[in-house]
Protein backbone atom coordinates (compact mmCIF):
# COMPACT_ATOMS: atom_id res chain seq x y z
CA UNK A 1 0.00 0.00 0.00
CA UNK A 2 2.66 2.25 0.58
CA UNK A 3 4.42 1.59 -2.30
CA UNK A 4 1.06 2.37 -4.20
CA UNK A 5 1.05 5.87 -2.53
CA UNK A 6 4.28 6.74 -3.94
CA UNK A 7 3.83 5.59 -7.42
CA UNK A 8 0.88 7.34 -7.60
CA UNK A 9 2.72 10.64 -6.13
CA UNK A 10 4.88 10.52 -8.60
CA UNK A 11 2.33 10.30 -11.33
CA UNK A 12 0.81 13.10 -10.65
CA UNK A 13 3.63 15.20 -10.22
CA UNK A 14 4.76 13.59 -14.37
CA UNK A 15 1.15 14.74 -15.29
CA UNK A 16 0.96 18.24 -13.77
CA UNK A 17 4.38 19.00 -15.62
CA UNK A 18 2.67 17.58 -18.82
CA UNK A 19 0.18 19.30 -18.18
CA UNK A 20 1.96 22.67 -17.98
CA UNK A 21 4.00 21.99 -21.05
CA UNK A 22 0.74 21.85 -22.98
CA UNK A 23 -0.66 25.05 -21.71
CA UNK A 24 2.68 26.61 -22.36
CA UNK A 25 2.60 25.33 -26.18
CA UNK A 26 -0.64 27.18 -27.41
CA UNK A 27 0.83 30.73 -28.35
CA UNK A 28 1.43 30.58 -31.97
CA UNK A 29 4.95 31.23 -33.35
CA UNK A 30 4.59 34.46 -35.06
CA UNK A 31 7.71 34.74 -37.21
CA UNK A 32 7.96 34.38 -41.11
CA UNK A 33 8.46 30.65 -42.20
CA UNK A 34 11.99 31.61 -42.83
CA UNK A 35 13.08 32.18 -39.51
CA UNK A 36 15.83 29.73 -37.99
CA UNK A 37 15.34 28.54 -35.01
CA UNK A 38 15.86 25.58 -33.17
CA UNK A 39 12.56 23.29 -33.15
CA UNK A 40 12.59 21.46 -29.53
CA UNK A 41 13.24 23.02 -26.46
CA UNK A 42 13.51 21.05 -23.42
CA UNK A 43 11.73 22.45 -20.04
CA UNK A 44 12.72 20.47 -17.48
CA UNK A 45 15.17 17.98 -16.49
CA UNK A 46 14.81 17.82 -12.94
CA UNK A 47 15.11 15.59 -10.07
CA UNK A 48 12.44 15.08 -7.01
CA UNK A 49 13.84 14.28 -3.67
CA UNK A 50 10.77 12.24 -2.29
CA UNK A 51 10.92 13.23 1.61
CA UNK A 52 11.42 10.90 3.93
CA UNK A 53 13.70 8.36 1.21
CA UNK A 54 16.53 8.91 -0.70
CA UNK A 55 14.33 7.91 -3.40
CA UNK A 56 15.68 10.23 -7.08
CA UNK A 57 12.54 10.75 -9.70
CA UNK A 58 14.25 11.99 -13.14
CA UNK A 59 11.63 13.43 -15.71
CA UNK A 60 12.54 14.76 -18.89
CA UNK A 61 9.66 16.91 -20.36
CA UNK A 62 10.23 17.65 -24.08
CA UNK A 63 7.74 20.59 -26.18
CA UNK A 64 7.73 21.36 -29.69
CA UNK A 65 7.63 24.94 -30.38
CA UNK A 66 5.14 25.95 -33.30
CA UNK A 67 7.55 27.12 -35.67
CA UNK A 68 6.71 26.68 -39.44
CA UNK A 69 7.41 23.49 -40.99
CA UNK A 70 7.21 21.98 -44.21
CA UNK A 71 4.19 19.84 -45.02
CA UNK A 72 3.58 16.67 -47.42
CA UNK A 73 0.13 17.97 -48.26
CA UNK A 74 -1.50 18.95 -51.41
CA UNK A 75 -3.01 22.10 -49.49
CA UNK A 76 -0.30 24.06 -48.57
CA UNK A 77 3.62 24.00 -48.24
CA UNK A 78 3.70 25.40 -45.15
CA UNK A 79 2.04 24.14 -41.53
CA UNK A 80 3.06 24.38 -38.06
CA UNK A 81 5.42 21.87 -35.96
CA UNK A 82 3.09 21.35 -33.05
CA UNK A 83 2.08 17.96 -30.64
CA UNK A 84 0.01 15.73 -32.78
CA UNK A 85 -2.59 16.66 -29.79
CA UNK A 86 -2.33 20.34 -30.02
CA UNK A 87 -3.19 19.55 -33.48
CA UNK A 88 -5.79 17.92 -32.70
CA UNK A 89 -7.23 20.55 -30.56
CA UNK A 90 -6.53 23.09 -33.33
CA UNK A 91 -8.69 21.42 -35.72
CA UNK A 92 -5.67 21.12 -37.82
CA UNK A 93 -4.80 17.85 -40.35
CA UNK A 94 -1.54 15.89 -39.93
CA UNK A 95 0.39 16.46 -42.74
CA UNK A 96 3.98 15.10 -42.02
CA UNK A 97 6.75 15.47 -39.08
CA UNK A 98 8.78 17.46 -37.69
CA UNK A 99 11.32 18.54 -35.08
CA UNK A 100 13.19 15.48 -35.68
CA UNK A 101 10.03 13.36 -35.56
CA UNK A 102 9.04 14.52 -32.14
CA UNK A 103 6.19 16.93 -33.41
CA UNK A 104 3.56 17.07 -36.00
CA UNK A 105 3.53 19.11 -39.18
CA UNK A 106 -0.06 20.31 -38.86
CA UNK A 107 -2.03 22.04 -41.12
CA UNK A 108 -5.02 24.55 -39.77
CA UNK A 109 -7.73 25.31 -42.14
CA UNK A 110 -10.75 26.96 -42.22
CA UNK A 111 -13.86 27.93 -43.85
CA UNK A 112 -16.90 30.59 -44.01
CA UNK A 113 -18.02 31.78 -40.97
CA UNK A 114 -14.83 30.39 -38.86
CA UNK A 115 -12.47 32.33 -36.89
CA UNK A 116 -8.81 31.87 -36.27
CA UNK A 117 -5.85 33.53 -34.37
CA UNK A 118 -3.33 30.86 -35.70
CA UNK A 119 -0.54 31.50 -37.46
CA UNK A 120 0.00 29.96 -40.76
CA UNK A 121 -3.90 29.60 -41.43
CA UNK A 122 -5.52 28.82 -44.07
CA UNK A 123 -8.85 30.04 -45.61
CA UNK A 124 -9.90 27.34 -47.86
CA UNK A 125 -13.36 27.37 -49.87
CA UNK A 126 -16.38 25.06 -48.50
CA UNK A 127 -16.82 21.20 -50.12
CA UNK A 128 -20.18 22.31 -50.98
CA UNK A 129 -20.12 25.93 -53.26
CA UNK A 130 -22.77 28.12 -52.05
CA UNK A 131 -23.91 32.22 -52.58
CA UNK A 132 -23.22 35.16 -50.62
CA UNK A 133 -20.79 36.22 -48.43
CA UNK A 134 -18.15 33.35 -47.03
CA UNK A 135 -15.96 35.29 -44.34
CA UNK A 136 -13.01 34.23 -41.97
CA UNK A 137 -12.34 36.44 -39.29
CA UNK A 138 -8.73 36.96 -38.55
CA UNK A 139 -7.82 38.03 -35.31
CA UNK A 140 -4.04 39.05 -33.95
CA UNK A 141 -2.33 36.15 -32.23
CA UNK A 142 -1.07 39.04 -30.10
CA UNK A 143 -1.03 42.68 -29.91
CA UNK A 144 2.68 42.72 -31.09
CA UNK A 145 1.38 41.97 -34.57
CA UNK A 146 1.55 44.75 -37.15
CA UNK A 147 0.85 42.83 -40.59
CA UNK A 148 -0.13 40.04 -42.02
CA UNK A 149 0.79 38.47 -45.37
CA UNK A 150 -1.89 36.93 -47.76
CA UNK A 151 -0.90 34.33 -49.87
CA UNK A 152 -3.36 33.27 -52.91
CA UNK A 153 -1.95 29.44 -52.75
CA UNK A 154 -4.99 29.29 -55.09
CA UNK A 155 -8.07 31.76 -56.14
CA UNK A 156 -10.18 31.44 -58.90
CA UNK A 157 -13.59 33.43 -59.21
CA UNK A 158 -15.89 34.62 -62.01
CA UNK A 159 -14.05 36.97 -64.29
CA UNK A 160 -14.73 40.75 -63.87
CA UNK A 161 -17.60 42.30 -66.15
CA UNK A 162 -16.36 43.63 -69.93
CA UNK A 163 -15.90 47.15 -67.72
CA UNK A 164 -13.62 45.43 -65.67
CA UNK A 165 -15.65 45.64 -62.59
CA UNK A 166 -15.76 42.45 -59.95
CA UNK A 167 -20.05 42.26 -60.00
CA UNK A 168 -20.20 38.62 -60.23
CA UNK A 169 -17.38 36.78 -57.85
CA UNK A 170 -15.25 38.97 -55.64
CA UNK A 171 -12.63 39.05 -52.61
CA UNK A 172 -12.23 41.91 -50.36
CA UNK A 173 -10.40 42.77 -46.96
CA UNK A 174 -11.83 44.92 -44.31
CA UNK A 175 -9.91 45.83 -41.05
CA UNK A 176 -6.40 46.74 -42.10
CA UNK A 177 -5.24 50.22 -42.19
CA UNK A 178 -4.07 50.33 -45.80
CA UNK A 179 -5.79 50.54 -49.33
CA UNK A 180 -6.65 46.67 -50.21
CA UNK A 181 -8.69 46.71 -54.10
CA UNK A 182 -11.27 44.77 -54.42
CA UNK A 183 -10.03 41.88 -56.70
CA UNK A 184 -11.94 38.45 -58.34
CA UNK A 185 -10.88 36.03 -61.46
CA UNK A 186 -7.31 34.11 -61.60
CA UNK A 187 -4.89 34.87 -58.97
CA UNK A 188 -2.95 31.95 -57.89
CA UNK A 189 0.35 32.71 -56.99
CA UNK A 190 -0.07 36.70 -56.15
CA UNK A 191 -0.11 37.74 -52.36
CA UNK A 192 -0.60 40.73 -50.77
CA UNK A 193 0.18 42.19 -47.36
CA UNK A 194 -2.26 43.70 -44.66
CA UNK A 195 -1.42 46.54 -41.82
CA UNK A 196 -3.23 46.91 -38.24
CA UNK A 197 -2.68 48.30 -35.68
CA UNK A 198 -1.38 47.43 -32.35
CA UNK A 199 -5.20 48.14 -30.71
CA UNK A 200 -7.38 47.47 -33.61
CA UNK A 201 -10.11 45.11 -33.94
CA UNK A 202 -10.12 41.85 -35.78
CA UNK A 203 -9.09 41.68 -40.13
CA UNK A 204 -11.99 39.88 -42.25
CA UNK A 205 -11.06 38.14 -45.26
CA UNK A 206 -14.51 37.45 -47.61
CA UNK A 207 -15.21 36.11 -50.93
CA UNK A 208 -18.70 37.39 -52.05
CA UNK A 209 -20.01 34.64 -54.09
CA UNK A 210 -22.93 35.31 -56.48
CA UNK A 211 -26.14 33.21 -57.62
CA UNK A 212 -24.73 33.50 -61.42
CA UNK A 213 -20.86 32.60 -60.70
CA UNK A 214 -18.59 30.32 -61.79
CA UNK A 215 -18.78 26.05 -61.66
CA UNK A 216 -15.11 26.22 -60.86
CA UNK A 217 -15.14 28.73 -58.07
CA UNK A 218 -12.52 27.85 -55.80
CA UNK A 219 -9.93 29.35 -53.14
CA UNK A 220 -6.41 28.76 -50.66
CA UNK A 221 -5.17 31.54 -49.33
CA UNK A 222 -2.79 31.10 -46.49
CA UNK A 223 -2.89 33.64 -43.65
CA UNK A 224 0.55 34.46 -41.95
CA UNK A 225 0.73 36.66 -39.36
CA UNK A 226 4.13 38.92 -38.63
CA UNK A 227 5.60 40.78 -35.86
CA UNK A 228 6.16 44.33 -35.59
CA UNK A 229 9.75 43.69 -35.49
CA UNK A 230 10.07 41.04 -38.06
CA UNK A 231 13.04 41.71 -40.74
CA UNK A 232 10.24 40.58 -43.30
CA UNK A 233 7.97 42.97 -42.57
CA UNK A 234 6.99 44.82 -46.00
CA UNK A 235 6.78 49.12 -46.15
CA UNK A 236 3.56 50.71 -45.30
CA UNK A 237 3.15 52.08 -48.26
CA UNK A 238 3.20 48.38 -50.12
CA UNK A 239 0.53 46.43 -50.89
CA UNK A 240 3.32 43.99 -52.69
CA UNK A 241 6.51 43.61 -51.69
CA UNK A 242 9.60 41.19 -53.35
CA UNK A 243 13.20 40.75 -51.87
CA UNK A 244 14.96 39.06 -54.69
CA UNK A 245 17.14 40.88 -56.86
CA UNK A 246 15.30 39.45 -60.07
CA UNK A 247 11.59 38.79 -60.37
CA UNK A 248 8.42 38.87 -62.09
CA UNK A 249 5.55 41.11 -61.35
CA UNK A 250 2.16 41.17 -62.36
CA UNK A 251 -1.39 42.93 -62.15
CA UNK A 252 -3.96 41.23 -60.17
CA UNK A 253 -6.28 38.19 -62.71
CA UNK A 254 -3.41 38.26 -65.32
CA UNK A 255 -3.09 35.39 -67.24
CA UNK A 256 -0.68 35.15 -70.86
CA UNK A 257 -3.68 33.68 -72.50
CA UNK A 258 -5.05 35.60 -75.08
CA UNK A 259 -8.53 36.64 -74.43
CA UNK A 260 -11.55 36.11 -76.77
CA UNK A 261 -14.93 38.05 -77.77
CA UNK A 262 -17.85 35.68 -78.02
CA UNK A 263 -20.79 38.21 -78.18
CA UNK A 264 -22.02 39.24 -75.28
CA UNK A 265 -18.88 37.85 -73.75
CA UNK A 266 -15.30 37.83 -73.02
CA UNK A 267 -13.17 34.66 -72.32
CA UNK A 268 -9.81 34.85 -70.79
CA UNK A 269 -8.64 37.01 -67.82
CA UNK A 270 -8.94 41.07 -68.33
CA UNK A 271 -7.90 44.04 -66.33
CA UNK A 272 -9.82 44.59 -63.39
CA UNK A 273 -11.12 48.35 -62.51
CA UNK A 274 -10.21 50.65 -59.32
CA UNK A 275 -6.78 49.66 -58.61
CA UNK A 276 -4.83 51.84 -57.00
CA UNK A 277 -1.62 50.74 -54.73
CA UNK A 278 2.27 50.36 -54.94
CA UNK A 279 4.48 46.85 -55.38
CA UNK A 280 8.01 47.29 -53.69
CA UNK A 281 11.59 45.67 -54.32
CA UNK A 282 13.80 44.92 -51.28
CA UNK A 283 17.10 47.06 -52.48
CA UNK A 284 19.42 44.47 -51.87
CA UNK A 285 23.39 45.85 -50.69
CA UNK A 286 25.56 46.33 -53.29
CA UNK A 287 22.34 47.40 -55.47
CA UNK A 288 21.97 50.99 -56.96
CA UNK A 289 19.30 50.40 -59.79
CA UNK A 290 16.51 48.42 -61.17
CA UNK A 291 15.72 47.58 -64.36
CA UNK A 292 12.12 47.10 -65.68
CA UNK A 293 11.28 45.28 -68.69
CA UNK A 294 8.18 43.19 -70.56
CA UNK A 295 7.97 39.51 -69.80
CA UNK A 296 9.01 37.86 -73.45
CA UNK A 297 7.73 35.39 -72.31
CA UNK A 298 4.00 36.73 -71.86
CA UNK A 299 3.41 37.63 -75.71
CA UNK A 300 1.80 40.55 -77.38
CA UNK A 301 0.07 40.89 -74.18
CA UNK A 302 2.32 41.51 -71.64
CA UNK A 303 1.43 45.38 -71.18
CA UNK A 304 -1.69 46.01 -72.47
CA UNK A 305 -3.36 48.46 -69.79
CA UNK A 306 -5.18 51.19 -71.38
CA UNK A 307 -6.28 51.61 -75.43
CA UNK A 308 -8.68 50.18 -77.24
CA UNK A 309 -6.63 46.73 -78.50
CA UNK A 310 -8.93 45.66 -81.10
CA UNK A 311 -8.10 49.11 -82.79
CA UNK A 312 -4.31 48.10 -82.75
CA UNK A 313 -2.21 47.10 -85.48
CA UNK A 314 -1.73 43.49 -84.99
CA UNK A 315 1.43 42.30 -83.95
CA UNK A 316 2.16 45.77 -82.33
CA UNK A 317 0.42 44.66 -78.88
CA UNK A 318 3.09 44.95 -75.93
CA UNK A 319 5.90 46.34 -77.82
CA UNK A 320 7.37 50.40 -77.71
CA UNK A 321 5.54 51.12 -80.73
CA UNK A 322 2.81 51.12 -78.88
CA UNK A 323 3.19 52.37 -75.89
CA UNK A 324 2.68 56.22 -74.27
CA UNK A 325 4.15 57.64 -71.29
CA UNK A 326 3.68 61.00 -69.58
CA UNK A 327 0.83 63.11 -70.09
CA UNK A 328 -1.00 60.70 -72.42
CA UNK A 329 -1.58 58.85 -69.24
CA UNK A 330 -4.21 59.93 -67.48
CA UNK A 331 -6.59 57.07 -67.43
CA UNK A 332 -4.96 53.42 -66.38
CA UNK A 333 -1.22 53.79 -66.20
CA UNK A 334 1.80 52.51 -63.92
CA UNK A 335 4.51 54.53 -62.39
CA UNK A 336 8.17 54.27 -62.30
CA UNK A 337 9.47 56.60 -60.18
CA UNK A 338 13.34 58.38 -61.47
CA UNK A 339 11.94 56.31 -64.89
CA UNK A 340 14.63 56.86 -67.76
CA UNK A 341 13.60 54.56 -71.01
CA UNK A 342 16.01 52.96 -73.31
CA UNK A 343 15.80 56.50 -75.73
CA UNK A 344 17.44 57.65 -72.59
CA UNK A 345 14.08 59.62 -72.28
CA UNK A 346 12.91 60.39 -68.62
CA UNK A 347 9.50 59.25 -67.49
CA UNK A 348 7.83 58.30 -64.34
CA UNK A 349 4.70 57.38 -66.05
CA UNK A 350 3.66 54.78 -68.55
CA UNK A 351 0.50 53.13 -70.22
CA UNK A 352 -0.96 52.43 -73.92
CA UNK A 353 -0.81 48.90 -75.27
CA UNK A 354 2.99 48.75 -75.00
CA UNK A 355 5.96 49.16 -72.94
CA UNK A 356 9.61 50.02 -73.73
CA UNK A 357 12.23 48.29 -74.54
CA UNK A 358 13.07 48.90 -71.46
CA UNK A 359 12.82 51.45 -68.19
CA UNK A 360 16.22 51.59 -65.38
CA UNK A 361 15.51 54.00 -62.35
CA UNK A 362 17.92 54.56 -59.12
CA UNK A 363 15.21 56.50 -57.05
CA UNK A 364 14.88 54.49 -54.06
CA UNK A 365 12.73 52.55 -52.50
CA UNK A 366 12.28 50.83 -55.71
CA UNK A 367 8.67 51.10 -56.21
CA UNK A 368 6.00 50.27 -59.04
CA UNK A 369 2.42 52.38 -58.88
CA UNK A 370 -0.80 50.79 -60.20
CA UNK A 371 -3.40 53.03 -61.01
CA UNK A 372 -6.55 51.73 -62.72
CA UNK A 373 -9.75 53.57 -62.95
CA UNK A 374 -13.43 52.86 -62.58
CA UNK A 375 -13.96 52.91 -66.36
CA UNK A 376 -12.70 49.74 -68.58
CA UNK A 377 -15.22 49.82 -71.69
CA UNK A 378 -12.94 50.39 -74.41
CA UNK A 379 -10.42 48.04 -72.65
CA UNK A 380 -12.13 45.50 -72.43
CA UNK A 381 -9.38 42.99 -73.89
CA UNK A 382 -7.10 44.51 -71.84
CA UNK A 383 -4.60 41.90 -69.67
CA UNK A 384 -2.41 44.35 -67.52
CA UNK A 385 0.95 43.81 -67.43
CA UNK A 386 3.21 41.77 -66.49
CA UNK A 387 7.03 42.76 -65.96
CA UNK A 388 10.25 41.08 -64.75
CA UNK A 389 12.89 43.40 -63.04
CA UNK A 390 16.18 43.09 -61.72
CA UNK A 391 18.35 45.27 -59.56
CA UNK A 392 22.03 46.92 -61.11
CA UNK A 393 24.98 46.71 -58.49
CA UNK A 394 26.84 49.85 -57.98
């Protein structure tokens, strides 16, 4: 019997620790998925003197910190290393190990009317497509968050009307402090980042689905959440932001398929109306300049953002001929800030149905403007643009 009394002391002093480790495991991680750190931490190591014995206890208590791991699922790359029974908890999907095979790679998804304050979620659309409004409500995993980072792992909705306005299908953001546009069609791969403030209420993420949209309506987009210090962190002033020194960029439901008129209708992706914000580029050390030029590898239509196409010369779509810069931009245009073209002509501003050969600036921050209006009707087979750069050393 009193042997009994001592096993079962020490069992409960095994399960309170475990039991304090798991409490001590649910705030989220809150750094990018890049950030090193190590992936187990032990808490305790310790040794119980049992009184009146020289009885030793020795328990070793071993967490897993919820840093970002990589995951074997089809739904994302990216989950979070946690207990397999945190994950549980979470609602979250097993999708691989981690932490040298001591915690779970889980994935956290949700749906319309959820809520999260995870890290690393993602908002995923319902089995069974319905109409109307499908929100997630994203609140801060703590009040030293200051962005957060959406990433369209997958999005595609009903294609904006032939005036380029998202009536059918369409995703907005409400609750961050900057200008997010109102966006719908094919945008898999873009991203785009969100800022709140430290005392602000909760960010709501909704696609507004209508009674007429698409078959194939269908979304992913992963939700990370970053720090107010965090080195990845984009400006303020940038709804896009890209830290290689060579990339692509891209207007919002731009796709290098060429689209089609099939009275009353358009196929393929188009420009979409109202768009007003900035994409930056990291300015990397050693790196004075950038260099903007047309994606060769996007066709005719790889700058085709204000004009009436149809009008155009065929064969001239995307190239200098014709394109316009300065004050012949006044209704859908981009801006290069410190802009000098490859006549050696200085311009910050540039539209038409063609870009230059090509346009270097050194104003820093390296920074692209898009600036759409409300009125698309005689661009109606207009794609946007899409652009590569890549930063000059010194």
């Amino acid at each position: 019997m009193k042997l009994l009394s001592v096993y079962h002391k020490h069992l409960y002093l095994v399960t309170a620790a475990v039991l304090f480790i798991e409490s001590t495991t649910a705030a989220p991680q809150l750094e990018s998925p890049q950030e090193d750190a190590h992936d187990v931490t032990i808490l305790a190591e310790d040794e119980q003197q049992e009184t009146n014995r020289d009885e030793k206890v020795l328990i070793s208590l071993v967490t897993v910190e919820p840093k970002p791991c990589n995951s074997d699922a089809g739904i994302g790359d990216i989950g979070t290393c946690m207990t397999s029974s945190d994950c549980k908890f979470k609602g979250g999907t097993a999708a691989g190990s981690c932490a040298n095979g001591l915690g779970t790679c889980c994935i956290v998804t949700r749906t319309c009317l959820d809520a999260t304050r995870l890290n690393n979620t993602y908002f995923t659309s319902p089995l069974l497509d319905g109409v109307g409004a499908c929100t997630l409500t994203v609140h801060r995993a703590s009040t030293n968050i200051c962005q957060m980072r959406l990433d369209f792992v997958g999005m595609r909705l009903s294609q904006p009307d032939p005036d380029g306005n998202c009536n059918t299908d369409f995703f907005t953001v409400t609750g961050g402090t900057n200008n997010i546009p109102i966006i719908c069609g094919d945008n898999t791969g873009q991203h785009m980042y969100i800022n709140v403030e430290a005392n602000g209420g909760p960010v709501k993420l909704t696609v507004d689905r209508s009674t007429t949209g698409s078959s194939i309506r269908s979304w992913n987009i992963k939700v990370t959440q970053l720090l107010c210090n965090s080195r990845y962190r984009a400006p303020d002033s940038c709804l896009q932001y890209f830290t290689e020194t060579s990339g692509t960029v891209q207007s919002f439901n731009y796709d290098v398929a060429v689209p089609v008129v099939t009275p009353p209708a358009i196929t393929g992706t188009r420009q979409i109306a109202n768009q007003d914000y900035g994409v930056c580029i990291q300015k990397a050390a050693g790196y004075c300049g950038i260099v903007w030029e047309r994606d060769a590898n996007a066709g005719g239509y790889s700058f085709t953002v204000s004009g009436n196409v149809e009008a155009l010369q065929p064969g001239l779509e995307g190239t200098p001929d014709a394109s316009a810069k300065g004050d012949l931009c006044t209704d859908d245009y981009i801006v290069i800030p410190g802009g000098i073209d490859d006549l050696d002509i200085r311009n910050d501003t540039y539209c038409g149905l063609g870009f230059p050969k090509f346009v270097t600036s050194t104003a820093t921050p390296f920074v692209l403007y898009i600036k759409n209006n409300d009125n698309e009707i005689q661009d109606g087979l207009n794609h946007g643009f899409r652009l590569t750069y890549r930063q000059k050393t010194c």
